[in-house]
Protein backbone atom coordinates (compact mmCIF):
# COMPACT_ATOMS: atom_id res chain seq x y z
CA UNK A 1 82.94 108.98 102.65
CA UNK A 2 84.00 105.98 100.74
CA UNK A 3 84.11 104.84 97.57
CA UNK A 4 83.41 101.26 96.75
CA UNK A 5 83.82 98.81 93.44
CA UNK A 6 82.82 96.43 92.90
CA UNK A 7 86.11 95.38 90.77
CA UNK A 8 85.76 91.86 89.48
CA UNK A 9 85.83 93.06 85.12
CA UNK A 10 85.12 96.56 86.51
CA UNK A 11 86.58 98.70 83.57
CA UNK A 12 86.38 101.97 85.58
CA UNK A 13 88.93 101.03 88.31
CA UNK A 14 91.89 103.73 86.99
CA UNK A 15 89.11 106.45 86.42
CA UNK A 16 87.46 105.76 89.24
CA UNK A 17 90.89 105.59 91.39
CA UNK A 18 92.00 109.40 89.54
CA UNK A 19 88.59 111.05 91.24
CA UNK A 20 88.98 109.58 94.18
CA UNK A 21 92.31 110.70 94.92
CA UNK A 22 91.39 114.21 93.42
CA UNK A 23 88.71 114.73 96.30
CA UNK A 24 90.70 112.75 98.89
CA UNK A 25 88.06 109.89 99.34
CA UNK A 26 89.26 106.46 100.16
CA UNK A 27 88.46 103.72 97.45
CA UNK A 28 88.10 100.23 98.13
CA UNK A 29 87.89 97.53 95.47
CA UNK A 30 86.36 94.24 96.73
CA UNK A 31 87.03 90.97 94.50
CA UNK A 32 87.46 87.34 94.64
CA UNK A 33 90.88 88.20 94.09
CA UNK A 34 93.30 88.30 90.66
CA UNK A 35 93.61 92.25 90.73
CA UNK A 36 97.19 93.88 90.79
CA UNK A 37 97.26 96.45 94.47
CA UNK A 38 97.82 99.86 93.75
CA UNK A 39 100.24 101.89 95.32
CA UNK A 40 97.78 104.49 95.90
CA UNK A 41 97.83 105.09 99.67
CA UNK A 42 94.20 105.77 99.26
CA UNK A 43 93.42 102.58 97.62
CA UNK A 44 92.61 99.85 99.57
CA UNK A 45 92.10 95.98 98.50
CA UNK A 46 89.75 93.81 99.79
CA UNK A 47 89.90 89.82 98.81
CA UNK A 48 86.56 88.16 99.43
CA UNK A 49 86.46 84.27 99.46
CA UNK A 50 85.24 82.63 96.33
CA UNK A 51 81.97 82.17 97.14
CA UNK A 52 78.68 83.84 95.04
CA UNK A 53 78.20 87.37 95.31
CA UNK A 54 81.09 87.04 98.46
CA UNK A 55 81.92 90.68 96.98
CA UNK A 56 78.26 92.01 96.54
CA UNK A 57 77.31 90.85 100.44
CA UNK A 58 81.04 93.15 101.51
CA UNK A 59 80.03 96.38 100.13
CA UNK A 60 76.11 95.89 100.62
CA UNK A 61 77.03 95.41 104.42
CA UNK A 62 79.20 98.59 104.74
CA UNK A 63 78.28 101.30 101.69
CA UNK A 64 75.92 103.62 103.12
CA UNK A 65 75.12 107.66 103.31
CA UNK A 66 77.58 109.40 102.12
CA UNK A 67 79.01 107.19 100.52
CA UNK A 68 79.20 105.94 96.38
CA UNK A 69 79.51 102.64 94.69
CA UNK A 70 80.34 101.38 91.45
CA UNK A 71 78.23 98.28 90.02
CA UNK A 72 76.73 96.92 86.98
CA UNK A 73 75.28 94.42 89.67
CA UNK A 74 71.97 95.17 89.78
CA UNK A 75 70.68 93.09 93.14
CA UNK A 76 74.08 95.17 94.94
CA UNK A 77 72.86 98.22 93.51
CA UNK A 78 69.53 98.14 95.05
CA UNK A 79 71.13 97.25 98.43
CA UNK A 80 73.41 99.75 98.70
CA UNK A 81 70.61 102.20 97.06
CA UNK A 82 68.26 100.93 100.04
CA UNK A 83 71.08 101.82 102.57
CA UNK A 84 71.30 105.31 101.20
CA UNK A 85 74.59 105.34 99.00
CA UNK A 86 74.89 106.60 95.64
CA UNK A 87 75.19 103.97 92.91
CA UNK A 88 76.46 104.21 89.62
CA UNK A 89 77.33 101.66 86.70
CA UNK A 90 80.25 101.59 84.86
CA UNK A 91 78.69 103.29 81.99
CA UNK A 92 77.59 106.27 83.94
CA UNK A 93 74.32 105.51 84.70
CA UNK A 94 72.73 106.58 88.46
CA UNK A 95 70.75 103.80 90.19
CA UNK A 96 68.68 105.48 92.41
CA UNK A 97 65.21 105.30 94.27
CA UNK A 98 63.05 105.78 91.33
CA UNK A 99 64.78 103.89 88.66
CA UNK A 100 66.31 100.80 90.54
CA UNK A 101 62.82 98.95 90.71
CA UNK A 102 62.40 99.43 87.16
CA UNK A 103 65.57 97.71 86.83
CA UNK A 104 65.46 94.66 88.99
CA UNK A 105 61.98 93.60 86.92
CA UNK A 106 64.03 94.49 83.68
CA UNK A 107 66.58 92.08 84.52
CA UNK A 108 64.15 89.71 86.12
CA UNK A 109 62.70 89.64 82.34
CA UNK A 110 65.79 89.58 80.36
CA UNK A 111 66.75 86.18 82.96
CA UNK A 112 63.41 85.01 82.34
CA UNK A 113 63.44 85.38 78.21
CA UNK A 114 67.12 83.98 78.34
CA UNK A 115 65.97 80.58 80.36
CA UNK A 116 63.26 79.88 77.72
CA UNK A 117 65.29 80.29 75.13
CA UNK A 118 68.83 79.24 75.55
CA UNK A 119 70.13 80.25 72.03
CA UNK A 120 69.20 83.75 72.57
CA UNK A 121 71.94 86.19 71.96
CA UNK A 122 73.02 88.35 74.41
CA UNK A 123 73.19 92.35 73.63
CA UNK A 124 77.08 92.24 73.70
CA UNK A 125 76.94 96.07 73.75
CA UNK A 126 81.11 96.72 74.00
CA UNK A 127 82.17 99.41 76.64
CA UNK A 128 83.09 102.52 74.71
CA UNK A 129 85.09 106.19 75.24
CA UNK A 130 82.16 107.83 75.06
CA UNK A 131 80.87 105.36 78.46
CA UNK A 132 83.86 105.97 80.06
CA UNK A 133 83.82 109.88 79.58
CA UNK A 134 79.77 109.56 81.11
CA UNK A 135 81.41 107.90 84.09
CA UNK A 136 84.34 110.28 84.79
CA UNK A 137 81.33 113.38 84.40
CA UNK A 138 78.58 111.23 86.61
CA UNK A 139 81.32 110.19 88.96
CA UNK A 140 82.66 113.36 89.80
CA UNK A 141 78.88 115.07 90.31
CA UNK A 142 78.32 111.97 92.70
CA UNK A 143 81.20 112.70 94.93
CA UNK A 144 80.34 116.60 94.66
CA UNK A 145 76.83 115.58 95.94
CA UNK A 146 77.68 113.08 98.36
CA UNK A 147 80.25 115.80 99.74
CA UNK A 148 77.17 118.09 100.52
């Protein structure tokens, strides 16, 4: 049982790292690179090359039953969904089965509203306590879960 992040401007990495430890899983944050190691035995680092969605095809290829990752990628989430691993965002959210479909033609839209108009404004909804606190709670029942 694993748990993977996808870490490039994760801002769950500490939380996430504190469960993980707790319940003795191993953690493995995949980026292009730029993140400081932990000394966390459990922790391990992966550098992908620089290449588009280099981290996304890493985890996508190895998260499976059993095992959860952390994404606000929604194209990764759906992989790793369709391989049987437990997804959440960053925010707490569970991707899952039922709701990831709904998701991929929600950002399909939002891509599709942003290309015909180019001076639309993005949500810019900022990452709060009150997210991080959903993730820590959602996070924990994942592992639980995945744990049997």
């Amino acid at each position: 049982m694993t748990l993977y992040i996808d870490a490039d401007a994760c801002p769950v990495k500490d939380e996430a790292e504190r469960v993980a430890t707790r319940h003795g899983w191993t953690m493995v944050l995949v980026s292009n690179g730029g993140l400081r190691p932990s000394r966390n035995p459990p922790v391990q680092m992966v550098t992908v090359s620089a290449g588009p969605d280099e981290a996304d095809k890493w985890i996508a290829d190895r998260a499976g039953a059993g095992d959860v990752v952390v994404t606000n990628d929604i194209p990764l989430a759906a992989r790793c969904v369709e391989g049987g691993a437990r997804v959440l965002r960053p925010d707490g959210s569970r991707l899952d089965q039922g709701n990831i479909g709904a998701q991929l033609a929600m950002r399909d839209l939002m891509a599709d509203l942003r290309a015909a108009d180019p001076f639309r404004a993005g949500s810019g909804k900022g990452f709060t306590k009150a997210d991080r606190s959903r993730f820590l709670d959602a996070l924990e029942r994942e592992i639980r879960a995945a744990k049997g």
